[in-house]
C-alpha atoms as a PDB file:
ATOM      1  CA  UNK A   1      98.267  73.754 109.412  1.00  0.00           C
ATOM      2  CA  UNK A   2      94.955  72.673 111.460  1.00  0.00           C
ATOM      3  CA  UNK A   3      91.349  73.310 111.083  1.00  0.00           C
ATOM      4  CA  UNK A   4      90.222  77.114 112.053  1.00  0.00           C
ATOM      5  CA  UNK A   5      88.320  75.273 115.172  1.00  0.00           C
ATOM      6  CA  UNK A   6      90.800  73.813 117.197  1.00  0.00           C
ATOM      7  CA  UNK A   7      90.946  72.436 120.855  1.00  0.00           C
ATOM      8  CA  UNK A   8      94.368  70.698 121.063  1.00  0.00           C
ATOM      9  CA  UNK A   9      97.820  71.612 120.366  1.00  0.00           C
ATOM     10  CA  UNK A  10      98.612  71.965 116.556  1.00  0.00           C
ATOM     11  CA  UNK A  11     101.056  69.244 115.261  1.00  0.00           C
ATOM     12  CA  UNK A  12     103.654  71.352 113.333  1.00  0.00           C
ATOM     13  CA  UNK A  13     104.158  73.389 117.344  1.00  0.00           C
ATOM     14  CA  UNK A  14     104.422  69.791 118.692  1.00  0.00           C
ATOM     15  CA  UNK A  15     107.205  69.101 116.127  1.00  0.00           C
ATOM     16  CA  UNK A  16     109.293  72.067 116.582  1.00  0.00           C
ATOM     17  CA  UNK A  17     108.823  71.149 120.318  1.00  0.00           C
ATOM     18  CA  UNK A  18     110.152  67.849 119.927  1.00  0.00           C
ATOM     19  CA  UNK A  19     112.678  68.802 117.115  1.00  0.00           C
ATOM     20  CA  UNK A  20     114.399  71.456 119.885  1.00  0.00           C
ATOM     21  CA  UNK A  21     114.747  68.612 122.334  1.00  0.00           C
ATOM     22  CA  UNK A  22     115.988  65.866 120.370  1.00  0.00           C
ATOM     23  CA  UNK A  23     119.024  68.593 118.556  1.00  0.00           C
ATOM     24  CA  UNK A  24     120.083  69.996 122.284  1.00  0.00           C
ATOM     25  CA  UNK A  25     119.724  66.203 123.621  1.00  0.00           C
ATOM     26  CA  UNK A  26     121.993  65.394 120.671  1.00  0.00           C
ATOM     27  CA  UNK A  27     124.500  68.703 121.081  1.00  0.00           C
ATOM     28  CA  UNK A  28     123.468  69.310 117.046  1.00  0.00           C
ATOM     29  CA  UNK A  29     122.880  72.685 115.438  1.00  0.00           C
ATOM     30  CA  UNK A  30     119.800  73.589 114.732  1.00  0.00           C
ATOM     31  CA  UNK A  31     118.503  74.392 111.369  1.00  0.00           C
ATOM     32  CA  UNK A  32     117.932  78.050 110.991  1.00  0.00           C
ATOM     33  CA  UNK A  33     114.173  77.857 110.432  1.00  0.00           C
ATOM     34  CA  UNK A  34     114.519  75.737 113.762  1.00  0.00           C
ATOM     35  CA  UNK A  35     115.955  78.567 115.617  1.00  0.00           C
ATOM     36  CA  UNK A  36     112.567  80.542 115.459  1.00  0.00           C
ATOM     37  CA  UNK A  37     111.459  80.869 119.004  1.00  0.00           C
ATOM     38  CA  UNK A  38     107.823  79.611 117.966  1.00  0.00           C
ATOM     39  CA  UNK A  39     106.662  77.008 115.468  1.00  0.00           C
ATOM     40  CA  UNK A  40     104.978  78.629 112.076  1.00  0.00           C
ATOM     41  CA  UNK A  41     101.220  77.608 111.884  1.00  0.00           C
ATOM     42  CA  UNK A  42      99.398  78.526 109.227  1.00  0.00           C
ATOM     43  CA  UNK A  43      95.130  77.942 109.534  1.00  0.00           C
ATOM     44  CA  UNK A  44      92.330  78.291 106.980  1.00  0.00           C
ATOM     45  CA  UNK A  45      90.039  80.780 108.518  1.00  0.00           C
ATOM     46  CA  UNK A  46      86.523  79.919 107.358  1.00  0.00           C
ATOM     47  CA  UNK A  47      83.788  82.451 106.900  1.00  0.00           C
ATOM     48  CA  UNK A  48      82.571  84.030 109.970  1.00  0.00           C
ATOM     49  CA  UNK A  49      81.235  87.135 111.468  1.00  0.00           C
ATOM     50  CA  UNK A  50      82.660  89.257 114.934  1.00  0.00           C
ATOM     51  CA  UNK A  51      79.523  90.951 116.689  1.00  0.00           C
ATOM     52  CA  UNK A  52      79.021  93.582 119.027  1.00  0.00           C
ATOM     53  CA  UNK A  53      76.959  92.980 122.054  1.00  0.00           C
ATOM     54  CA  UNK A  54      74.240  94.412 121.188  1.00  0.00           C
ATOM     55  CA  UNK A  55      73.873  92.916 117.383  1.00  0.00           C
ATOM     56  CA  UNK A  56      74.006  89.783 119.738  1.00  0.00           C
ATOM     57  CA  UNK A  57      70.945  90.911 121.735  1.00  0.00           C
ATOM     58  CA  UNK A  58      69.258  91.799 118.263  1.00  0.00           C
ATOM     59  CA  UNK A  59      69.761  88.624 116.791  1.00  0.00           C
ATOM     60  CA  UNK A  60      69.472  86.114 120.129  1.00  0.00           C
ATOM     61  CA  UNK A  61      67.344  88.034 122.618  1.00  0.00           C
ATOM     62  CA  UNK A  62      68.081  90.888 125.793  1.00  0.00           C
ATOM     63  CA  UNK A  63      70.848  89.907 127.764  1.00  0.00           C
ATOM     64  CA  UNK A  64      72.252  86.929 125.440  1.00  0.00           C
ATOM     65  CA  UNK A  65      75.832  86.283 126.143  1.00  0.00           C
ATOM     66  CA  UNK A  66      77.657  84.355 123.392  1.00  0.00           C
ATOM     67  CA  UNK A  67      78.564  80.272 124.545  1.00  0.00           C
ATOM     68  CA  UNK A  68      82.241  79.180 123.890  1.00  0.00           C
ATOM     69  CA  UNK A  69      82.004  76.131 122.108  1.00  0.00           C
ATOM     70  CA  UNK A  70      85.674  75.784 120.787  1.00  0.00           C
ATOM     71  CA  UNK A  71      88.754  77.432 121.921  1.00  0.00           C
ATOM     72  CA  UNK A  72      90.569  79.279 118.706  1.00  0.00           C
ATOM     73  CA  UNK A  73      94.660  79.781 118.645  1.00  0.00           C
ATOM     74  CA  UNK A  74      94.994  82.991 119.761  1.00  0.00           C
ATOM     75  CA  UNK A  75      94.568  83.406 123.058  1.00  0.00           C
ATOM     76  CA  UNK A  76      90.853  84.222 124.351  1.00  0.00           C
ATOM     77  CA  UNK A  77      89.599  83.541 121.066  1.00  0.00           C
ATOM     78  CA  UNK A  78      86.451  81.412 120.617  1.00  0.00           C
ATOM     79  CA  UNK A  79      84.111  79.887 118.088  1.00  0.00           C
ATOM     80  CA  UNK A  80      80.520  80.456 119.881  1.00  0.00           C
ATOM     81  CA  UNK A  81      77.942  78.107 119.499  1.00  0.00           C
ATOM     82  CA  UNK A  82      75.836  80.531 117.962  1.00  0.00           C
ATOM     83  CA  UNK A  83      75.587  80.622 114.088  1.00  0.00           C
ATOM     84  CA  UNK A  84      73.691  82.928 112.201  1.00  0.00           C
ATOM     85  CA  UNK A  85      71.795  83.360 108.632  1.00  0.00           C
ATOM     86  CA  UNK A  86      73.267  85.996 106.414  1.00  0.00           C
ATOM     87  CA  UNK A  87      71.103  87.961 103.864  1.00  0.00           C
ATOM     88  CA  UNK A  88      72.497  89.163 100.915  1.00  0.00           C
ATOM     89  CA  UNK A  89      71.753  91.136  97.335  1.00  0.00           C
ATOM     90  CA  UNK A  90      68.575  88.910  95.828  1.00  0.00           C
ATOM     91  CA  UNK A  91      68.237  87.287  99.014  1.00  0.00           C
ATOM     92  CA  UNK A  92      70.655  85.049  98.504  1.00  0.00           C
ATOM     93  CA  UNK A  93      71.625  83.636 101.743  1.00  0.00           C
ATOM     94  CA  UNK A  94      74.752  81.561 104.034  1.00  0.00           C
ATOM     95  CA  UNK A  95      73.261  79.519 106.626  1.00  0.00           C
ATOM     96  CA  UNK A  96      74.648  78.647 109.935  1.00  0.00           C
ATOM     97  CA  UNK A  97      77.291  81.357 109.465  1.00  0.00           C
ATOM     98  CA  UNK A  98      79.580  81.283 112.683  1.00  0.00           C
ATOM     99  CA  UNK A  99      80.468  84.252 115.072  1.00  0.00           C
ATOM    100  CA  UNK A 100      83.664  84.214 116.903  1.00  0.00           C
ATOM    101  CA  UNK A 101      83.934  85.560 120.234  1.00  0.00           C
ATOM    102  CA  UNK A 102      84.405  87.698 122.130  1.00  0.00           C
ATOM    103  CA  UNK A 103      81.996  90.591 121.447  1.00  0.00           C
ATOM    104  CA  UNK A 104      83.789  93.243 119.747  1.00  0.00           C
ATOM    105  CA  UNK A 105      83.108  97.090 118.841  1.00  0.00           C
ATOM    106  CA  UNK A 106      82.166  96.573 115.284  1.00  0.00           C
ATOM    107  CA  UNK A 107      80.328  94.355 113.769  1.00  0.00           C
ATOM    108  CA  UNK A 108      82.547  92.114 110.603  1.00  0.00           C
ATOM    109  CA  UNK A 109      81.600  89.361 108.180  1.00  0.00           C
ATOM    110  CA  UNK A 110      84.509  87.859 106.663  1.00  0.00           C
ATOM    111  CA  UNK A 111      83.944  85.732 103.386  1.00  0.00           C
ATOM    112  CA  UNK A 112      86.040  83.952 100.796  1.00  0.00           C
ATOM    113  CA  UNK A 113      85.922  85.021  97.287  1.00  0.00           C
ATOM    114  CA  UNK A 114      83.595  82.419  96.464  1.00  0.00           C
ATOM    115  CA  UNK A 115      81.329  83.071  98.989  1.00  0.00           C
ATOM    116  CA  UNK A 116      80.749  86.486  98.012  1.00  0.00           C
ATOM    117  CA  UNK A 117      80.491  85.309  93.951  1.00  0.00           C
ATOM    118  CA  UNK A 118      77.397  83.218  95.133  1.00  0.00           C
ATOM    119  CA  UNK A 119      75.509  85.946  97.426  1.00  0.00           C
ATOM    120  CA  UNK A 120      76.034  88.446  94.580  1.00  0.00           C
ATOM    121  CA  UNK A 121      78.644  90.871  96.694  1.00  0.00           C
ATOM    122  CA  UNK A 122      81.628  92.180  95.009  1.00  0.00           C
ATOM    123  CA  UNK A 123      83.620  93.033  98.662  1.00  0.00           C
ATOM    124  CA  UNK A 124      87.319  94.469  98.838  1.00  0.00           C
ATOM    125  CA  UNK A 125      90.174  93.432 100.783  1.00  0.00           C
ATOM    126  CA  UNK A 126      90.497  94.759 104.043  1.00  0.00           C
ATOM    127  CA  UNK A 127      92.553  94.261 107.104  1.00  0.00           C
ATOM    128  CA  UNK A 128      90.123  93.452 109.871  1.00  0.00           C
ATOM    129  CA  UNK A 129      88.538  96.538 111.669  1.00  0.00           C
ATOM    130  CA  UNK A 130      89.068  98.185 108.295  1.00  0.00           C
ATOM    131  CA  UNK A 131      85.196  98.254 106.755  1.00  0.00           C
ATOM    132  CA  UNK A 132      84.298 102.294 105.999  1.00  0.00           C
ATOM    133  CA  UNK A 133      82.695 101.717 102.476  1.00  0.00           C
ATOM    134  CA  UNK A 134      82.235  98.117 102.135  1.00  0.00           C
ATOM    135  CA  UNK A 135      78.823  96.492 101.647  1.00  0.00           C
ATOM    136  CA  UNK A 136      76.331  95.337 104.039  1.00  0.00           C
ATOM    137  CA  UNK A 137      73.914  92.903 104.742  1.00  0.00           C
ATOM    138  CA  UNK A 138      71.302  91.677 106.873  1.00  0.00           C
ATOM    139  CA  UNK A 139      71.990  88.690 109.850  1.00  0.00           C
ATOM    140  CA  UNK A 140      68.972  87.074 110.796  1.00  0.00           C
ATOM    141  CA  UNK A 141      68.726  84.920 114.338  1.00  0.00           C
ATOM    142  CA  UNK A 142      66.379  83.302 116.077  1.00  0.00           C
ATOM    143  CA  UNK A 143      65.201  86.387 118.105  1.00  0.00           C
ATOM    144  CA  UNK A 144      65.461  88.879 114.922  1.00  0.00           C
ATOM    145  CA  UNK A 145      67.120  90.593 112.497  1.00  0.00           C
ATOM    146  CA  UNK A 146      70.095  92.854 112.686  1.00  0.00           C
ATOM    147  CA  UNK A 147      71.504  95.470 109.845  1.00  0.00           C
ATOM    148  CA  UNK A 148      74.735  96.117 108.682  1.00  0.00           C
ATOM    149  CA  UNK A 149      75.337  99.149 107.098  1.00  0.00           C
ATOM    150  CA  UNK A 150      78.530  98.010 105.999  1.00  0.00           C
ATOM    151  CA  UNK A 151      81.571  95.325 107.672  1.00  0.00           C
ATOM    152  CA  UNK A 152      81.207  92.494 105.032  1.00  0.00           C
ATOM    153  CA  UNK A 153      84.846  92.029 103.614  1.00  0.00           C
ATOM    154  CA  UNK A 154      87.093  89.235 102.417  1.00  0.00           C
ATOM    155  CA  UNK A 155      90.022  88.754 104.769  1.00  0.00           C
ATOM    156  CA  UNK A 156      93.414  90.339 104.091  1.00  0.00           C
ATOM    157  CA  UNK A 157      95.854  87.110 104.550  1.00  0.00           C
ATOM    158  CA  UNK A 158      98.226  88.399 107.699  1.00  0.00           C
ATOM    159  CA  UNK A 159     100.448  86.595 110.246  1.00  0.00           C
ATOM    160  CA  UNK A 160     100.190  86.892 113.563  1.00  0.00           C
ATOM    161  CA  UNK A 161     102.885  87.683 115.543  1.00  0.00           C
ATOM    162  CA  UNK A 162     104.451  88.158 119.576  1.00  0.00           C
ATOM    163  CA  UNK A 163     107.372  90.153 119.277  1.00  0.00           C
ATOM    164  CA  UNK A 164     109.847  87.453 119.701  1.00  0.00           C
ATOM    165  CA  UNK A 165     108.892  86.447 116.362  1.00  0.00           C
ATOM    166  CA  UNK A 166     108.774  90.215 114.986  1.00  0.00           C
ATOM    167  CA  UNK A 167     112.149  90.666 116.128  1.00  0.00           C
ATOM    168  CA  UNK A 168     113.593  87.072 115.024  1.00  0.00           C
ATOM    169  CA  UNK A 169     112.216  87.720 111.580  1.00  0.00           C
ATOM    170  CA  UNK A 170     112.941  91.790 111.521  1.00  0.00           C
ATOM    171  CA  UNK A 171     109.877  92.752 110.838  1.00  0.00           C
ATOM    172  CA  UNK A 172     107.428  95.384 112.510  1.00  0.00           C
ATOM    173  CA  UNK A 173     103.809  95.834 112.845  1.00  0.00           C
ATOM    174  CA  UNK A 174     101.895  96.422 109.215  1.00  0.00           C
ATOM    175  CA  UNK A 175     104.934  95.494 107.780  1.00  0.00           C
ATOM    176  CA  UNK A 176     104.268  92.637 104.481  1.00  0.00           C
ATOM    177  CA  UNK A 177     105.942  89.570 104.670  1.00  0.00           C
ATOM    178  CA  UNK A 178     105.438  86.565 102.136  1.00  0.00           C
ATOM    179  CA  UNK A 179     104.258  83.189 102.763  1.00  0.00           C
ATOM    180  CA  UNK A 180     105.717  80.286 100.603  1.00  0.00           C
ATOM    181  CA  UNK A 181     103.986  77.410 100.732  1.00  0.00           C
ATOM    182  CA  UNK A 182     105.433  74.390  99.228  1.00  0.00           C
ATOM    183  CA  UNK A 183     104.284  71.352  98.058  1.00  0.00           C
ATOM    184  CA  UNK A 184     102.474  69.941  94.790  1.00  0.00           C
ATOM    185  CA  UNK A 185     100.367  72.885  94.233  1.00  0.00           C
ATOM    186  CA  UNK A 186     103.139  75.307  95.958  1.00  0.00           C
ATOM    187  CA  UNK A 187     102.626  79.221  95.786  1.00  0.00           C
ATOM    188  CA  UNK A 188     103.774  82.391  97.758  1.00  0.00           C
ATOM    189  CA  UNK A 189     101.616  85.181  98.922  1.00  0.00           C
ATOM    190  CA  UNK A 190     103.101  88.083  98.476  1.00  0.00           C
ATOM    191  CA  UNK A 191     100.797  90.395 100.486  1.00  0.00           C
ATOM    192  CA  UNK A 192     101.077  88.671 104.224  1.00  0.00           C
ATOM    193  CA  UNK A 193     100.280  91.629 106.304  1.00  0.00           C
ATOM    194  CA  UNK A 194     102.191  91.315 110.140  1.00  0.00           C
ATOM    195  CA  UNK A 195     100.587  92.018 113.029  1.00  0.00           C
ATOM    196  CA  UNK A 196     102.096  91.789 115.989  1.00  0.00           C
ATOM    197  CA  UNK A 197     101.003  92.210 119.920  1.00  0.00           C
ATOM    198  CA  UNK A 198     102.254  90.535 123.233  1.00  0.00           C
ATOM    199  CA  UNK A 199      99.318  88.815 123.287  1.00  0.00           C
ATOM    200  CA  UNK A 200      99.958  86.775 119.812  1.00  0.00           C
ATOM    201  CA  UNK A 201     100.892  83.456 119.106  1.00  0.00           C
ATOM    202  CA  UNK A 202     102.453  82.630 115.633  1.00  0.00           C
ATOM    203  CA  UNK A 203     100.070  81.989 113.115  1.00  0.00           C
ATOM    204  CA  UNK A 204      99.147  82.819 109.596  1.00  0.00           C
ATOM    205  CA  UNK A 205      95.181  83.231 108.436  1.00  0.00           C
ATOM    206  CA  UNK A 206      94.459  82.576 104.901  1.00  0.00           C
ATOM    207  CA  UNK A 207      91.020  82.146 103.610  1.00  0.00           C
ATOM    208  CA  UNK A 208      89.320  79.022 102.145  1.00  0.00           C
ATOM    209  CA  UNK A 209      89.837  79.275  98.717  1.00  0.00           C
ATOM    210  CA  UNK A 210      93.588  80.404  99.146  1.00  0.00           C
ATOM    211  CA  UNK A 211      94.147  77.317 101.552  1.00  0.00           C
ATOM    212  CA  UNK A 212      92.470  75.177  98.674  1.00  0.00           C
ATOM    213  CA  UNK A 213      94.498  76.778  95.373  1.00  0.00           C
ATOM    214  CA  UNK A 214      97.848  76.050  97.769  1.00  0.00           C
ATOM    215  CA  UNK A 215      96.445  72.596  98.280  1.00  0.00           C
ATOM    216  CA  UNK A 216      97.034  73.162 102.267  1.00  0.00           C
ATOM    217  CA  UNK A 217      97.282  70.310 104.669  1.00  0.00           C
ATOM    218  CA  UNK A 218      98.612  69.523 107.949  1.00  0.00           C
ATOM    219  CA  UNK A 219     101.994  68.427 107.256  1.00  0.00           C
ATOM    220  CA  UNK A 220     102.545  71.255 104.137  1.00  0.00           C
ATOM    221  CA  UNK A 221     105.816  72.965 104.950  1.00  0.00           C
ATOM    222  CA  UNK A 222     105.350  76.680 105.118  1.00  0.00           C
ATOM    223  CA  UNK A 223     107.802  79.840 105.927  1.00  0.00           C
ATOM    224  CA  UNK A 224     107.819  83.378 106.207  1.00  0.00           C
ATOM    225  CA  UNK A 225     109.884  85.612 103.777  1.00  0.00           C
ATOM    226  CA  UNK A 226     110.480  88.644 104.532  1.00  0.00           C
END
């Protein structure tokens, strides 16, 4: 597991590095779970909103292009410098609320459980992209304000996947798959939705207060069940 903002390689994809070395320097077997043809990583994804360009423009003036500030797993993903202040029911408000880049078509605030409890939004479950009838709420920047209709959601927990992996664990796109996570405070997830593209690296995205009821850290051992 590692942090949601990360610029270096993850340790658990250094490990199975290393660990595939050391057994063919050695002539052993590998362990099944080894023989996966990319290390699991599972990340906390912290609350955060994907913007269109021209919310962007709204909220940070004409022309405003976001500023990488951290590169993300997945490839071309990026946490921008640029935070905004979310408005929502009462005026209850998250400050410094981060947008991830690229721009996107839609506009999407993703929040943990709790952080919806404390602005006073009772938001579903959705798969990203997935936000016809769900709230909305008002993003305020330092050139404006911007509306959304609707787009504020809490996270369905999903693995991303390349096909390699899709094929090594049988599994297709949409398909569930469970996540057990072991440890002191060990649990499985029953409802890990796969999504898989060329583009993909491994990696499961729970939210905040699912990484904290698991008790994740970075050396928790994790694996996919189909």
């Amino acid at each position: 597991m590692a942090e949601t903002l990360q610029s270096s390689t993850p340790r658990t994809v250094v490990e199975h590095l290393v660990r595939e070395q050391v057994y063919a320097k050695l002539g052993l077997k590998l362990p099944a779970a080894s023989k996966a043809p990319n290390a699991l990583l599972v990340n906390i994804s912290a609350r955060h909103c994907h913007l269109t360009q021209a919310a962007v423009e709204a909220l940070f003036g004409k022309g405003h292009q976001l500023t990488p500030m951290k590169g993300l797993y997945q490839e071309g993903q990026y946490a921008a410098k640029e935070s905004v202040t979310l408005i929502g029911p009462r005026s209850r408000v998250i400050s410094n609320l981060r947008i991830l880049g690229p721009c996107r078509t839609l506009n999407q605030v993703e929040l943990a459980y709790t952080d919806a409890v404390s602005l006073g939004f009772d938001i579903p479950v959705r798969m990203s992209g997935d936000i016809k009838g769900t709230p909305g709420c008002m993003l305020m920047g330092p050139n404006g304000y911007f509306e959304l209709p609707d787009g504020v959601i809490r996270a369905q927990p999903h693995v991303h996947m390349h096909p390699d992996d899709a094929a090594f664990y049988g599994v297709k796109h949409l398909d569930v798959m469970k996540l057990k996570v072991h440890g002191p405070l060990g649990m499985t997830f029953d409802n890990l939705v796969v999504r898989v593209d060329p583009s993909f690296k491994l990696e499961v995205h729970i939210d905040t207060d699912e990484g904290n009821a698991c008790g994740l850290k970075p050396d928790t051992f994790c694996e996919l069940i189909k």
